[in-house]
C-alpha atoms as a PDB file:
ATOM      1  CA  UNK A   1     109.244 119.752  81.131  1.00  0.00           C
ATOM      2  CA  UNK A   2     106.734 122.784  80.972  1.00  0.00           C
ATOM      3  CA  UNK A   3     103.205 122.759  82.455  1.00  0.00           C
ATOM      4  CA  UNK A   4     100.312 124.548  82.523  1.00  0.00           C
ATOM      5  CA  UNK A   5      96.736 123.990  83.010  1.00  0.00           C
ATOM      6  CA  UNK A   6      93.571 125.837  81.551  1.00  0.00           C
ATOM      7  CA  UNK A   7      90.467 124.367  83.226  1.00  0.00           C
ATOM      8  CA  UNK A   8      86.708 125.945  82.781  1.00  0.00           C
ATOM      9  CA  UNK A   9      83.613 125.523  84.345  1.00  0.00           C
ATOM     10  CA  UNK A  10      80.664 127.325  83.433  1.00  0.00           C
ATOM     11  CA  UNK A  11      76.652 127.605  82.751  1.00  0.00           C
ATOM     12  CA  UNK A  12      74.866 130.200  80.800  1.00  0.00           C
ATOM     13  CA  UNK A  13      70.914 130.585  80.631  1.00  0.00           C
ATOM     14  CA  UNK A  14      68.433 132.552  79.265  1.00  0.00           C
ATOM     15  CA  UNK A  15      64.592 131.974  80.635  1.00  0.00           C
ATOM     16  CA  UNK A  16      61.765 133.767  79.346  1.00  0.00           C
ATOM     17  CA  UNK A  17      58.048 133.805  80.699  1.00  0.00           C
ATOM     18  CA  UNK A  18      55.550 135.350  78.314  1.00  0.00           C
ATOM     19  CA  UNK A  19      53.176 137.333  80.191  1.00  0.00           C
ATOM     20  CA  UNK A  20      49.657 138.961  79.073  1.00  0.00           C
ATOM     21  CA  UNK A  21      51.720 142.072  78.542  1.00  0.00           C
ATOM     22  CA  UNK A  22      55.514 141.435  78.476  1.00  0.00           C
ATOM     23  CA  UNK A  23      58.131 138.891  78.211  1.00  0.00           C
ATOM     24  CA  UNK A  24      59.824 138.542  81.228  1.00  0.00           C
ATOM     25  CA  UNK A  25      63.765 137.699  80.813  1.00  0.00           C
ATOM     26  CA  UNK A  26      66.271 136.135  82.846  1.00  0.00           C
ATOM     27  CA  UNK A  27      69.578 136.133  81.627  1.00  0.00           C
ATOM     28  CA  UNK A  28      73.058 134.924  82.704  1.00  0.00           C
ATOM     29  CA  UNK A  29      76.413 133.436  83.377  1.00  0.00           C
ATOM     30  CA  UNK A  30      78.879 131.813  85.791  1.00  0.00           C
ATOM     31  CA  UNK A  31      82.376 130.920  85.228  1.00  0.00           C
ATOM     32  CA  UNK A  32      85.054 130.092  86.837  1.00  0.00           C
ATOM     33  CA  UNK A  33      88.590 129.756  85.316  1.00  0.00           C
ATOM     34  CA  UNK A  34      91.089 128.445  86.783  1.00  0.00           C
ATOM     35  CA  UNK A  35      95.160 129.100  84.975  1.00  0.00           C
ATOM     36  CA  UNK A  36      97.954 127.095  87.197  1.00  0.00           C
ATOM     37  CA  UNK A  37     101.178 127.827  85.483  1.00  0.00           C
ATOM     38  CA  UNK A  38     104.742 125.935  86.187  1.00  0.00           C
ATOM     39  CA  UNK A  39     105.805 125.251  89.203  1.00  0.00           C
ATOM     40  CA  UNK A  40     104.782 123.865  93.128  1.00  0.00           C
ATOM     41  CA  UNK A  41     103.405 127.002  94.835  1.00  0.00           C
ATOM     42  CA  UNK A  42     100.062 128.431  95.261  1.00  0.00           C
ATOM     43  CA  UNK A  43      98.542 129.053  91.295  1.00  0.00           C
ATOM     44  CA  UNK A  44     101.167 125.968  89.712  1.00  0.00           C
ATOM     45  CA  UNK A  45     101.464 122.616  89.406  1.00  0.00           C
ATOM     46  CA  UNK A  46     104.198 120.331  87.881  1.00  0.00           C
ATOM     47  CA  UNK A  47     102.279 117.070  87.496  1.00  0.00           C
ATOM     48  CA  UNK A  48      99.507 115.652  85.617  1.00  0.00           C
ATOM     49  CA  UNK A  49      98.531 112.641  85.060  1.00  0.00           C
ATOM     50  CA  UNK A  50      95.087 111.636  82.246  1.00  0.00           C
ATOM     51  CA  UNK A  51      93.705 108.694  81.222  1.00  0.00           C
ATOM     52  CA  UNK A  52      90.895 106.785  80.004  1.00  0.00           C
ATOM     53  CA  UNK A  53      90.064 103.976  81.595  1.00  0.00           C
ATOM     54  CA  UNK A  54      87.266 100.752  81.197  1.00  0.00           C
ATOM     55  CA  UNK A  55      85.726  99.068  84.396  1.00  0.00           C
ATOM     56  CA  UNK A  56      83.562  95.682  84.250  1.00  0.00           C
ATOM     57  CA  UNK A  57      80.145  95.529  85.868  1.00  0.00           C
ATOM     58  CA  UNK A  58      80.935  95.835  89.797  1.00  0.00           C
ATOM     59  CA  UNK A  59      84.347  96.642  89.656  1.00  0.00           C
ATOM     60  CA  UNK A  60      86.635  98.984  91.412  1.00  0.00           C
ATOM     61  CA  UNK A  61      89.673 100.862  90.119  1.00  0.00           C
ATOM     62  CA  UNK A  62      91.855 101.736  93.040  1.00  0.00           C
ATOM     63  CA  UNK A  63      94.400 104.667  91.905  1.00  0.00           C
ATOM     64  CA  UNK A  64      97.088 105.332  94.209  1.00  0.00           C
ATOM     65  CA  UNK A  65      98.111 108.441  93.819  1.00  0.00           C
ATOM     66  CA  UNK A  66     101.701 107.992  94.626  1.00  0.00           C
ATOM     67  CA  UNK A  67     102.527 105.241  91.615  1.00  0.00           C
ATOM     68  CA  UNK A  68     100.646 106.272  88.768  1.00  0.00           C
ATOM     69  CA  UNK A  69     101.671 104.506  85.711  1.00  0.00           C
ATOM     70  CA  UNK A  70     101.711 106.556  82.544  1.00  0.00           C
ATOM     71  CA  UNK A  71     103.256 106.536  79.166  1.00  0.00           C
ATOM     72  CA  UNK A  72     104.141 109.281  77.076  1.00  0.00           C
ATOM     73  CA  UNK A  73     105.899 109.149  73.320  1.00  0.00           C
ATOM     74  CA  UNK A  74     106.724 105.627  74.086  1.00  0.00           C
ATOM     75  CA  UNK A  75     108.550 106.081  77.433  1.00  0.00           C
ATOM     76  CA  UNK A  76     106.902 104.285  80.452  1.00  0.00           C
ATOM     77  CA  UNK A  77     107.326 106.292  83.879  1.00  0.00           C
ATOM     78  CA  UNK A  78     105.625 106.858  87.611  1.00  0.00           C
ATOM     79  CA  UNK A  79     103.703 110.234  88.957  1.00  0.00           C
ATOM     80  CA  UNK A  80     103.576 110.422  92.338  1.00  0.00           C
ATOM     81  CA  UNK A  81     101.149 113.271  93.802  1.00  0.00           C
ATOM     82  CA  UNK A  82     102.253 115.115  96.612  1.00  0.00           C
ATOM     83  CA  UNK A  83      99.447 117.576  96.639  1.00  0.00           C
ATOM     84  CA  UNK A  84      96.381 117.602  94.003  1.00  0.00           C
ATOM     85  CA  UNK A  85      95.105 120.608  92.768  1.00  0.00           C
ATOM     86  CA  UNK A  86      92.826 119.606  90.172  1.00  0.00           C
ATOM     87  CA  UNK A  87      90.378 116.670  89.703  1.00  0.00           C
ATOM     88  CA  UNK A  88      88.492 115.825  86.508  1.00  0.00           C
ATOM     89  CA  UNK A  89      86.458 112.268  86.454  1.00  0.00           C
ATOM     90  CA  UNK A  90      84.170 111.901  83.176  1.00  0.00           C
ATOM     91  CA  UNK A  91      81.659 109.329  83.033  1.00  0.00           C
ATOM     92  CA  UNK A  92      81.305 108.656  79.018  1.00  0.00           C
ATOM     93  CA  UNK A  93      78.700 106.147  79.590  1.00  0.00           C
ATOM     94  CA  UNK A  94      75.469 106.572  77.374  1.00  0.00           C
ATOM     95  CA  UNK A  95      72.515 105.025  78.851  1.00  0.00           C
ATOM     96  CA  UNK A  96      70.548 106.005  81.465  1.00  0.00           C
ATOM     97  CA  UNK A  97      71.115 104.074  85.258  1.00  0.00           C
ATOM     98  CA  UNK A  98      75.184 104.024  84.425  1.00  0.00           C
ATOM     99  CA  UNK A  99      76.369 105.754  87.803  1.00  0.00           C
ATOM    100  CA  UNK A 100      79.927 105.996  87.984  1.00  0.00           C
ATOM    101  CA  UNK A 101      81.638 106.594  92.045  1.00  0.00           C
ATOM    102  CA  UNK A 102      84.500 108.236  93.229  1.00  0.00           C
ATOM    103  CA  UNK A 103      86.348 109.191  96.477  1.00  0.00           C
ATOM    104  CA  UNK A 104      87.682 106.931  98.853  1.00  0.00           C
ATOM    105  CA  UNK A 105      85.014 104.603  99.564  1.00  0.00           C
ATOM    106  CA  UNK A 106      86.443 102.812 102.397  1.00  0.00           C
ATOM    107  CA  UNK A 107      89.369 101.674 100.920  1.00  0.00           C
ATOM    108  CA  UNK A 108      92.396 100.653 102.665  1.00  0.00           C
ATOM    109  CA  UNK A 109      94.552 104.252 102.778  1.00  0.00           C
ATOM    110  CA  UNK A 110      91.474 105.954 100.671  1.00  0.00           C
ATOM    111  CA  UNK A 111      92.121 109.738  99.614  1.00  0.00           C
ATOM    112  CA  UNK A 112      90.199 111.654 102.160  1.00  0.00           C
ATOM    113  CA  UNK A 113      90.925 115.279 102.107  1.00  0.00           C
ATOM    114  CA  UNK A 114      88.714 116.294  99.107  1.00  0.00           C
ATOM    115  CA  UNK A 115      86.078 114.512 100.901  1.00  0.00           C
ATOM    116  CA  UNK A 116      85.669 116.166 104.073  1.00  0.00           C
ATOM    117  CA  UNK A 117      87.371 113.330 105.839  1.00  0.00           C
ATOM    118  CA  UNK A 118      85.051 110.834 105.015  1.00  0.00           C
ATOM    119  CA  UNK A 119      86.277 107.537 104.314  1.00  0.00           C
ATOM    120  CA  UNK A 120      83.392 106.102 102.929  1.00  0.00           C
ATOM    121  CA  UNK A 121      82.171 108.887 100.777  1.00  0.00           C
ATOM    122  CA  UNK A 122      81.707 108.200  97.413  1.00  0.00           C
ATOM    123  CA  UNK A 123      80.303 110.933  94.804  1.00  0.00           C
ATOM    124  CA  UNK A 124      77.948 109.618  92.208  1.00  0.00           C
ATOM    125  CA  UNK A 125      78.389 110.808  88.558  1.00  0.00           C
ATOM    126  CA  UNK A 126      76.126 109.917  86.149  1.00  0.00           C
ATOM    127  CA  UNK A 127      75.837 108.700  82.703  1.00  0.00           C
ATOM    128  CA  UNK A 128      77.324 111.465  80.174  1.00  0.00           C
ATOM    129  CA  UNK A 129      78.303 113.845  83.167  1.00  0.00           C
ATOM    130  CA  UNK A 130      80.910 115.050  85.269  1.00  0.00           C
ATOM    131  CA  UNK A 131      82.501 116.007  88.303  1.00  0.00           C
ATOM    132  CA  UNK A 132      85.387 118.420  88.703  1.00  0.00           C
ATOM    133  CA  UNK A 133      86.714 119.720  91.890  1.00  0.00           C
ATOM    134  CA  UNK A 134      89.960 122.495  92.305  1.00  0.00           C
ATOM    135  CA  UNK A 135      92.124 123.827  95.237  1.00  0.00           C
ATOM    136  CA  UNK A 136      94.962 125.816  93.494  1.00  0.00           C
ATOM    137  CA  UNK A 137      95.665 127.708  95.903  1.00  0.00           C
ATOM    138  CA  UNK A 138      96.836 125.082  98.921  1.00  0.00           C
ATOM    139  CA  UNK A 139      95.853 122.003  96.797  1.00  0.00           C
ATOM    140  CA  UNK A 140      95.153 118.688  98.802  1.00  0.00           C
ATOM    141  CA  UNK A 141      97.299 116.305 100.293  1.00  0.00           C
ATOM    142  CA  UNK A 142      98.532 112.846  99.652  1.00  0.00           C
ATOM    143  CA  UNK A 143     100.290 110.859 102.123  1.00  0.00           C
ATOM    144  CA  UNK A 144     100.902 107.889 102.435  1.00  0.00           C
ATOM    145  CA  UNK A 145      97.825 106.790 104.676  1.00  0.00           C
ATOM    146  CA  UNK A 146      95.378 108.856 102.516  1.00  0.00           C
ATOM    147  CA  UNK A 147      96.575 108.269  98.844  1.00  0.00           C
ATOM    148  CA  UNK A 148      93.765 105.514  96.753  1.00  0.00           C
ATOM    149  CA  UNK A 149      91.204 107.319  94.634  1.00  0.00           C
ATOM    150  CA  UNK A 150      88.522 104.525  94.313  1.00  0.00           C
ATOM    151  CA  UNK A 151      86.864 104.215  91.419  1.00  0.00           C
ATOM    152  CA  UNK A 152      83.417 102.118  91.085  1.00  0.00           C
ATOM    153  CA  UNK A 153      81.194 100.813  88.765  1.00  0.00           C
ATOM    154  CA  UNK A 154      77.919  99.718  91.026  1.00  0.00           C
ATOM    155  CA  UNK A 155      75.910  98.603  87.735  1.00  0.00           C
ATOM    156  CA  UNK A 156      75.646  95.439  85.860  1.00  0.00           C
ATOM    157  CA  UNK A 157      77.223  96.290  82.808  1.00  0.00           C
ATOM    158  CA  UNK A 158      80.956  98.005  81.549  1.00  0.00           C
ATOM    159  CA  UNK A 159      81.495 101.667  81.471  1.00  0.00           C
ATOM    160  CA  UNK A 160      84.541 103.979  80.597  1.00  0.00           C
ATOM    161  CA  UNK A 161      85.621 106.997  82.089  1.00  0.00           C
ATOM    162  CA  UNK A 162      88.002 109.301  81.980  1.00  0.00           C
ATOM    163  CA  UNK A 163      90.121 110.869  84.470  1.00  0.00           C
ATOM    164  CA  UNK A 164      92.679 114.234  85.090  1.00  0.00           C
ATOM    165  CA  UNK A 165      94.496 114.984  88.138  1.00  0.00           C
ATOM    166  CA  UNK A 166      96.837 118.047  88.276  1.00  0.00           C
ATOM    167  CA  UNK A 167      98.934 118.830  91.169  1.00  0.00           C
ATOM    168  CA  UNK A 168     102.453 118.552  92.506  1.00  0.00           C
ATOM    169  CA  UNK A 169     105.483 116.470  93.598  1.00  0.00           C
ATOM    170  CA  UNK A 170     106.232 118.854  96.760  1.00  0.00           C
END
């Protein structure tokens, strides 16, 4: 198997403020691109795992990121995160008030490291947005105590998301 990962963030802008006797222009960009390329050092990764997923009104999804589940060109088989270097979480709700959370919220074993150590912390993404967060340099780790990504849905009706980790078995 042969990985590797392309991932882009970036915002461009242009503002201008007509004046009595000029334009004034601000212009600009930030990006940041991120390449990991085979392997489980500093830069690479040799896992990833993607999927789109539903949640009911209220409902949690609780991903452990040792025994993820996925199924490619018919075969069924396991990832198991040592480190994650990548995180992707997409909330393709539509309407406005359709918050999506992630992080460890308090959860039994919940994946801490990402989130400062906080065990209740939950980030709030919502409707039609994302949130993306990379280490690939020293990536972050899963043990066994800190390994379920919660997932929530706080509102009163169903929303899908999608999710992308990227990281590595060592």
């Amino acid at each position: 198997m042969e990985l590797s990962i392309d991932a882009r963030a970036a915002v461009a802008w242009l503002q201008t403020d007509p004046q009595a006797t000029a334009t004034i222009k601000d212009s600009g960009q930030l990006e940041n691109a991120l390449a990991l390329a085979q392997g489980t050092g500093e830069q690479q990764a040799d896992l990833l795992w993607h999927a789109q997923r539903t949640l009911a009104a209220g409902a949690d999804d609780l991903l452990d990121l040792t025994a993820l589940s996925r199924s490619v060109l018919g075969a069924t088989g396991s990832v198991q995160f040592a480190k994650v270097k990548l995180l992707l979480v997409r909330n393709l709700a539509g309407s406005s008030g359709q918050v999506l959370q992630a992080g460890p919220g308090g959860v039994a074993n919940g994946w801490t490291e990402p989130f400062a150590a906080e065990a209740n912390a939950l980030v709030q993404i919502g409707p039609g947005g994302h949130w993306m967060q990379a280490a690939p340099l020293d990536g972050w780790n899963v043990t066994s105590s800190s390994k379920i990504l919660k997932v929530h849905n706080p509102g009163t009706t169903q929303l899908d998301y999608q999710i992308v980790l990227v990281g590595t078995s060592i």
